[in-house]
N, C-alpha and C. Protein backbone atom coordinates (compact mmCIF):
# COMPACT_ATOMS: atom_id res chain seq x y z
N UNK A 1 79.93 172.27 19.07
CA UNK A 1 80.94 171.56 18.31
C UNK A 1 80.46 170.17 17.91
N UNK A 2 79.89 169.66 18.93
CA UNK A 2 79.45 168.19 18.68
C UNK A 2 77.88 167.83 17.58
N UNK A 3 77.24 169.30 17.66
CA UNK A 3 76.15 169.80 16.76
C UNK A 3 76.89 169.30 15.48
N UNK A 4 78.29 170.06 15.33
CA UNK A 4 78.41 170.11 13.80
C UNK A 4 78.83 169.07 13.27
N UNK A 5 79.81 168.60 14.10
CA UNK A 5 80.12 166.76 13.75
C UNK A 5 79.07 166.25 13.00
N UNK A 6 77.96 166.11 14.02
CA UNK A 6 76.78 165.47 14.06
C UNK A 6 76.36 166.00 11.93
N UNK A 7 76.38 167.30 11.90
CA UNK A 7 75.64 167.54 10.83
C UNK A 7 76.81 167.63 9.63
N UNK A 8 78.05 167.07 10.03
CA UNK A 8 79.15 166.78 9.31
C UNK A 8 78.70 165.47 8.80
N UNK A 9 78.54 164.56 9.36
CA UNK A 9 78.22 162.88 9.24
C UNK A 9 76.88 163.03 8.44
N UNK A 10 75.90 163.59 8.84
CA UNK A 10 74.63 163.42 7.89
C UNK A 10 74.69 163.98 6.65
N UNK A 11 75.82 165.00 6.38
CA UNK A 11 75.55 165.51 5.04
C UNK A 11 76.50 165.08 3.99
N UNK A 12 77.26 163.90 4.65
CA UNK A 12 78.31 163.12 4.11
C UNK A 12 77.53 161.57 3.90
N UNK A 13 76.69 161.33 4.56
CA UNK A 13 76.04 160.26 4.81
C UNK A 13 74.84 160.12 3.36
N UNK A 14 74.25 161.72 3.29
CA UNK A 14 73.26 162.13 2.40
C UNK A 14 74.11 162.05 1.05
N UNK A 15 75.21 162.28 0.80
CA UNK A 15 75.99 162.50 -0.32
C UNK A 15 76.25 161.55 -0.63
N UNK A 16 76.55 160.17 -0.30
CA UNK A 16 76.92 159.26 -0.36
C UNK A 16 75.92 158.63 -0.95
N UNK A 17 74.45 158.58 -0.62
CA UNK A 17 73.73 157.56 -1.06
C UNK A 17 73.21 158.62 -2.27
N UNK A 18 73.67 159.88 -2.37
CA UNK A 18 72.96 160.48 -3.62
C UNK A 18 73.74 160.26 -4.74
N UNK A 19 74.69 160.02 -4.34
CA UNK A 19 76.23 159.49 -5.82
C UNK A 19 75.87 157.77 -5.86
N UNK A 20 75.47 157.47 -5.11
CA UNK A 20 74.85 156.25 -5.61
C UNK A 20 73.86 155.78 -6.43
N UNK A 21 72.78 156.42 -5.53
CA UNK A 21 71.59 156.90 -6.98
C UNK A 21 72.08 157.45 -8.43
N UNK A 22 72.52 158.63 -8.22
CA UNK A 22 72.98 158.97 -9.69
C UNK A 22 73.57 157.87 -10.30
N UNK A 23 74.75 157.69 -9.76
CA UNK A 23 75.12 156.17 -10.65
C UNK A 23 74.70 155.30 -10.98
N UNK A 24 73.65 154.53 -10.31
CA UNK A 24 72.40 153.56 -10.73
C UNK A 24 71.60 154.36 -12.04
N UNK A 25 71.26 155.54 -11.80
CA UNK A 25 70.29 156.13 -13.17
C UNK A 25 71.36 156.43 -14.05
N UNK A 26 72.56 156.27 -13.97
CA UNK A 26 73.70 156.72 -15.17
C UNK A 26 73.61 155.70 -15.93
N UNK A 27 73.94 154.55 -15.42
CA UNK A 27 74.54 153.35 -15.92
C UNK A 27 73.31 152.49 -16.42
N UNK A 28 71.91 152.99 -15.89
CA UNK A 28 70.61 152.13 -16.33
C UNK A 28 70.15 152.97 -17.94
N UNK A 29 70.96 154.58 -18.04
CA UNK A 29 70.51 155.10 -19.10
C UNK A 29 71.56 154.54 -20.08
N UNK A 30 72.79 154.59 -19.42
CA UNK A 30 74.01 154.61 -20.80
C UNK A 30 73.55 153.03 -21.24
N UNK A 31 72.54 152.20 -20.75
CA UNK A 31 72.96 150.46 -20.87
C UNK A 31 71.57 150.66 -21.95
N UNK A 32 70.78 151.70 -21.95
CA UNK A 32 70.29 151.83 -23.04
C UNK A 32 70.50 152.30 -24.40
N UNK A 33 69.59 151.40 -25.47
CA UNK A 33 70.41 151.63 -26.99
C UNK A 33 69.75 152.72 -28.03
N UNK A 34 68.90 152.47 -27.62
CA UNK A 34 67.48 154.16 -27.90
C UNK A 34 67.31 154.54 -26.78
N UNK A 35 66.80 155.91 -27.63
CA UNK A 35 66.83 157.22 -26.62
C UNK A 35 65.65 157.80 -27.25
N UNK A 36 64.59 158.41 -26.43
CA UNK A 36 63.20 158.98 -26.58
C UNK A 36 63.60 160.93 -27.32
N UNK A 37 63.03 161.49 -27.67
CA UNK A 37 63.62 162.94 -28.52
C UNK A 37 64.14 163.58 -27.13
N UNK A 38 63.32 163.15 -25.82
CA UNK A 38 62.85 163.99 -24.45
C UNK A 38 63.81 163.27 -23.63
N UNK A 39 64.61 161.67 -23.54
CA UNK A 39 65.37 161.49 -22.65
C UNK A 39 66.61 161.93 -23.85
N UNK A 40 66.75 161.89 -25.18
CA UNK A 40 68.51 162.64 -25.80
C UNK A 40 68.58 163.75 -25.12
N UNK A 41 67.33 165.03 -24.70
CA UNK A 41 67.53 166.08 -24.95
C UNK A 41 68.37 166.38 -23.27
N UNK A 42 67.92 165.46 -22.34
CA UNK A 42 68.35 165.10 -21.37
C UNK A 42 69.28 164.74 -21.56
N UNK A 43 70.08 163.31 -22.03
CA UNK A 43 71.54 162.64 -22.25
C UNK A 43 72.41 164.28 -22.41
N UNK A 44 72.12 164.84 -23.21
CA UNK A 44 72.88 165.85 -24.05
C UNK A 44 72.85 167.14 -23.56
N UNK A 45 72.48 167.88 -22.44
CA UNK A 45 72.19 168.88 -21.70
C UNK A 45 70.96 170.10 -22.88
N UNK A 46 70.34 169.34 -23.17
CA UNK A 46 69.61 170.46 -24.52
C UNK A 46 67.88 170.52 -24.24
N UNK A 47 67.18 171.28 -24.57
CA UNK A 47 65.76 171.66 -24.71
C UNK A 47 65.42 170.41 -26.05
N UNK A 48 64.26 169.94 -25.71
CA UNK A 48 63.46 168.89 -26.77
C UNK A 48 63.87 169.82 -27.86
N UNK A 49 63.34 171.01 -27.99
CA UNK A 49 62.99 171.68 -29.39
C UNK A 49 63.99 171.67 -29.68
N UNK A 50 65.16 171.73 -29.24
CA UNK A 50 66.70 172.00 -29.66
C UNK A 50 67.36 171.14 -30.07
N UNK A 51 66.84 169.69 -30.11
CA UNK A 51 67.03 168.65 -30.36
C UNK A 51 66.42 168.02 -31.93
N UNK A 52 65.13 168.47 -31.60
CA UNK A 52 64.26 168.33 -32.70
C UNK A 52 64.56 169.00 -33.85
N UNK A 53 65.23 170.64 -33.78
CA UNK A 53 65.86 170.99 -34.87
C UNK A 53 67.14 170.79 -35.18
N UNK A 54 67.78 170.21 -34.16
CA UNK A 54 69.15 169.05 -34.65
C UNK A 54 68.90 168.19 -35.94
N UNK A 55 67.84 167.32 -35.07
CA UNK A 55 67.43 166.49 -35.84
C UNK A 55 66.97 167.09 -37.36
N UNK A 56 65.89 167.94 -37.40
CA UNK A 56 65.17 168.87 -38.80
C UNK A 56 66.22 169.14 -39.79
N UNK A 57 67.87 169.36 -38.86
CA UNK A 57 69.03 170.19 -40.10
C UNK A 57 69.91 169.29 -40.14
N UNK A 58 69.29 167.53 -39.59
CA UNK A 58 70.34 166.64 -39.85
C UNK A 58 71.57 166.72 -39.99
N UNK A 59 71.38 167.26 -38.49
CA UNK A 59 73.00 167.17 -37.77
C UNK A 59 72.74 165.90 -36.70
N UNK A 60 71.86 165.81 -35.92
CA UNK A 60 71.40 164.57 -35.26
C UNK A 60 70.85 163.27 -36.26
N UNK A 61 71.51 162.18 -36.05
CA UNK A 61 70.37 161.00 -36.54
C UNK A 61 69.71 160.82 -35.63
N UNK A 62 68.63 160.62 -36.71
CA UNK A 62 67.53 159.61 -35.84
C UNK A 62 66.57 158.61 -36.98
N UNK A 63 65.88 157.68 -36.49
CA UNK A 63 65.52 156.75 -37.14
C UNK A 63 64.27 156.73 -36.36
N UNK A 64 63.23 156.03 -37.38
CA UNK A 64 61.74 156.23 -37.26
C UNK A 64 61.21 154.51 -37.12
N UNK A 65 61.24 154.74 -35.69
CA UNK A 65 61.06 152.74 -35.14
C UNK A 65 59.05 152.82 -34.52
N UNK A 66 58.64 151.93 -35.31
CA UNK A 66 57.32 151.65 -34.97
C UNK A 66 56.72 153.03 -34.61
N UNK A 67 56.83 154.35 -35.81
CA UNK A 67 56.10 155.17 -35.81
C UNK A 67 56.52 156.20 -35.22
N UNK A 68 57.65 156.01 -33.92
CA UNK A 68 58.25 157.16 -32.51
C UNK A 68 59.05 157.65 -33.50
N UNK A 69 59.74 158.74 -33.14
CA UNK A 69 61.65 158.97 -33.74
C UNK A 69 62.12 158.64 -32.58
N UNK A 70 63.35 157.31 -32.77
CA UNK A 70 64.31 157.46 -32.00
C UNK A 70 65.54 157.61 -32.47
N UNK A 71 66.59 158.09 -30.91
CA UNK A 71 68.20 158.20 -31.62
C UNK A 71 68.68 157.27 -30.54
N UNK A 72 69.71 156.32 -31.53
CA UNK A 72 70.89 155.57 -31.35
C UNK A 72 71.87 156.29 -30.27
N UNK A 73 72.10 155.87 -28.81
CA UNK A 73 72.49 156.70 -28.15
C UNK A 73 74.42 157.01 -28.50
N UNK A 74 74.59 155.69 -29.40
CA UNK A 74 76.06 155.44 -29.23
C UNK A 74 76.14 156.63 -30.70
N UNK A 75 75.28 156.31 -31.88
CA UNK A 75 75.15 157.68 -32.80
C UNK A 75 75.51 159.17 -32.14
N UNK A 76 74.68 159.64 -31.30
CA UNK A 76 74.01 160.60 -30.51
C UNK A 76 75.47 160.71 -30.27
N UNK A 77 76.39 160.37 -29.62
CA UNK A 77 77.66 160.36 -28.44
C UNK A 77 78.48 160.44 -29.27
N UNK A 78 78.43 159.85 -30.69
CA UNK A 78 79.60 160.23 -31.75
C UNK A 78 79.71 161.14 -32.35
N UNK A 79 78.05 161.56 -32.84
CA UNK A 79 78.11 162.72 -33.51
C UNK A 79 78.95 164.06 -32.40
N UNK A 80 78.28 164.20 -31.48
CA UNK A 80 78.76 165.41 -30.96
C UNK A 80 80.37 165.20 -30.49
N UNK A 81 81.05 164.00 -30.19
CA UNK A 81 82.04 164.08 -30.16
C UNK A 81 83.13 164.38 -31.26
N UNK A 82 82.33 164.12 -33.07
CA UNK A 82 83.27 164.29 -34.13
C UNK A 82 82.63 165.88 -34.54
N UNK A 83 81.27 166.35 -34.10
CA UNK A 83 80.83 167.54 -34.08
C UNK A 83 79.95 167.75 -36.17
N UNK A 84 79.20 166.59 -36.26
CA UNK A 84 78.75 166.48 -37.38
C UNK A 84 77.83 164.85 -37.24
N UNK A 85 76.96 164.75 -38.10
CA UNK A 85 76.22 163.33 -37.91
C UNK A 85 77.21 162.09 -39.04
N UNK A 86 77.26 161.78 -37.73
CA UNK A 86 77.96 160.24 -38.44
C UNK A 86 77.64 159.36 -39.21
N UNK A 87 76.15 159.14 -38.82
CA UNK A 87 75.46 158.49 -39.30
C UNK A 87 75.40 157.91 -40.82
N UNK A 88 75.42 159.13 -41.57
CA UNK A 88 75.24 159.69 -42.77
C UNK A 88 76.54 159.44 -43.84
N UNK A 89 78.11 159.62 -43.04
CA UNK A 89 78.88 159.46 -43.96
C UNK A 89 80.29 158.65 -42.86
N UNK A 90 81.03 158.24 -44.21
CA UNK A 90 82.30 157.77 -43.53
C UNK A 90 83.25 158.75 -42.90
N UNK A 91 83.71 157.98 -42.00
CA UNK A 91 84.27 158.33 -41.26
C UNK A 91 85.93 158.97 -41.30
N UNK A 92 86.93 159.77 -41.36
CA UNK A 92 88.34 159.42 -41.43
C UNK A 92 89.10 159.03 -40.50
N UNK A 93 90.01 158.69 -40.40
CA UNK A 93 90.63 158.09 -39.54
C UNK A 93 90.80 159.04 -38.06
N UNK A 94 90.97 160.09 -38.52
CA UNK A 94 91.01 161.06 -37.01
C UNK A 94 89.57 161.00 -36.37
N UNK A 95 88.78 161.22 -37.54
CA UNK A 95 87.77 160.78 -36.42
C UNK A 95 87.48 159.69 -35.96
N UNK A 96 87.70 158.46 -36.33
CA UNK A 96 87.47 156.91 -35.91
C UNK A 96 88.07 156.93 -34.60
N UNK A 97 89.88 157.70 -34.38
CA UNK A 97 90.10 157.55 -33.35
C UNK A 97 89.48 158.56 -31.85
N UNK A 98 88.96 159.52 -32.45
CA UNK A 98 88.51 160.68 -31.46
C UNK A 98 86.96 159.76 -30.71
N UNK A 99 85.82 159.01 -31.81
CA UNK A 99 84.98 158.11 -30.92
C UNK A 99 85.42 156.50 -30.25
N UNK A 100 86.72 156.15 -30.55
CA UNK A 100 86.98 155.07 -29.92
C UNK A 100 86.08 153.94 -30.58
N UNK A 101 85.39 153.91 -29.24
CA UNK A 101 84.16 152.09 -29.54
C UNK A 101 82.75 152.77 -30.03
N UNK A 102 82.67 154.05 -29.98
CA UNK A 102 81.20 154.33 -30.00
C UNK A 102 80.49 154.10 -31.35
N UNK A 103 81.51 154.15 -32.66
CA UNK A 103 81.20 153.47 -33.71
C UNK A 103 80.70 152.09 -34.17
């Protein structure tokens, strides 16, 4: 009984500092303003290539900075929330309110 206590406390103990970590790498990615093709495809639960032909059928923006492609992460977070690239055209009002600040 006192075994499991014991391995009650360490795996509560382990959880604890692993929701911590995650949150440190959450908040060090979201505080970034570009995003690499390989960390969006990450942000966004997707395969590079799957990203890359986002990008190819310009449904993703992206912009071409000192030679790389990068994407605008707050772009990136609007598009899929209005489910079309923002980038590209205005906005209507339903969608202005569906991204909030991310515009």
């Amino acid at each position: 009984m006192e075994n499991k206590m014991i391995a009650n406390e360490i795996a509560t103990a382990i959880r604890s500092e692993f929701d911590t970590l995650r949150d440190y790498f959450d908040k060090k990615e979201r505080s970034r303003t570009w995003l690499s093709v390989k960390e969006t495809a990450r942000h966004i639960g997707l395969s590079e290539s799957q990203v890359r032909a986002l990008i190819r059928d310009n449904i993703l923006p992206a912009h071409k900075i000192k030679g790389a492609l990068r994407l605008n992460v707050k772009e990136v977070d609007a598009t899929i929330i209005v489910g079309r690239n923002v980038s590209k055209r205005r906005l209507n009002k339903q969608e202005k309110l569906r991204i909030g600040d991310l515009a």
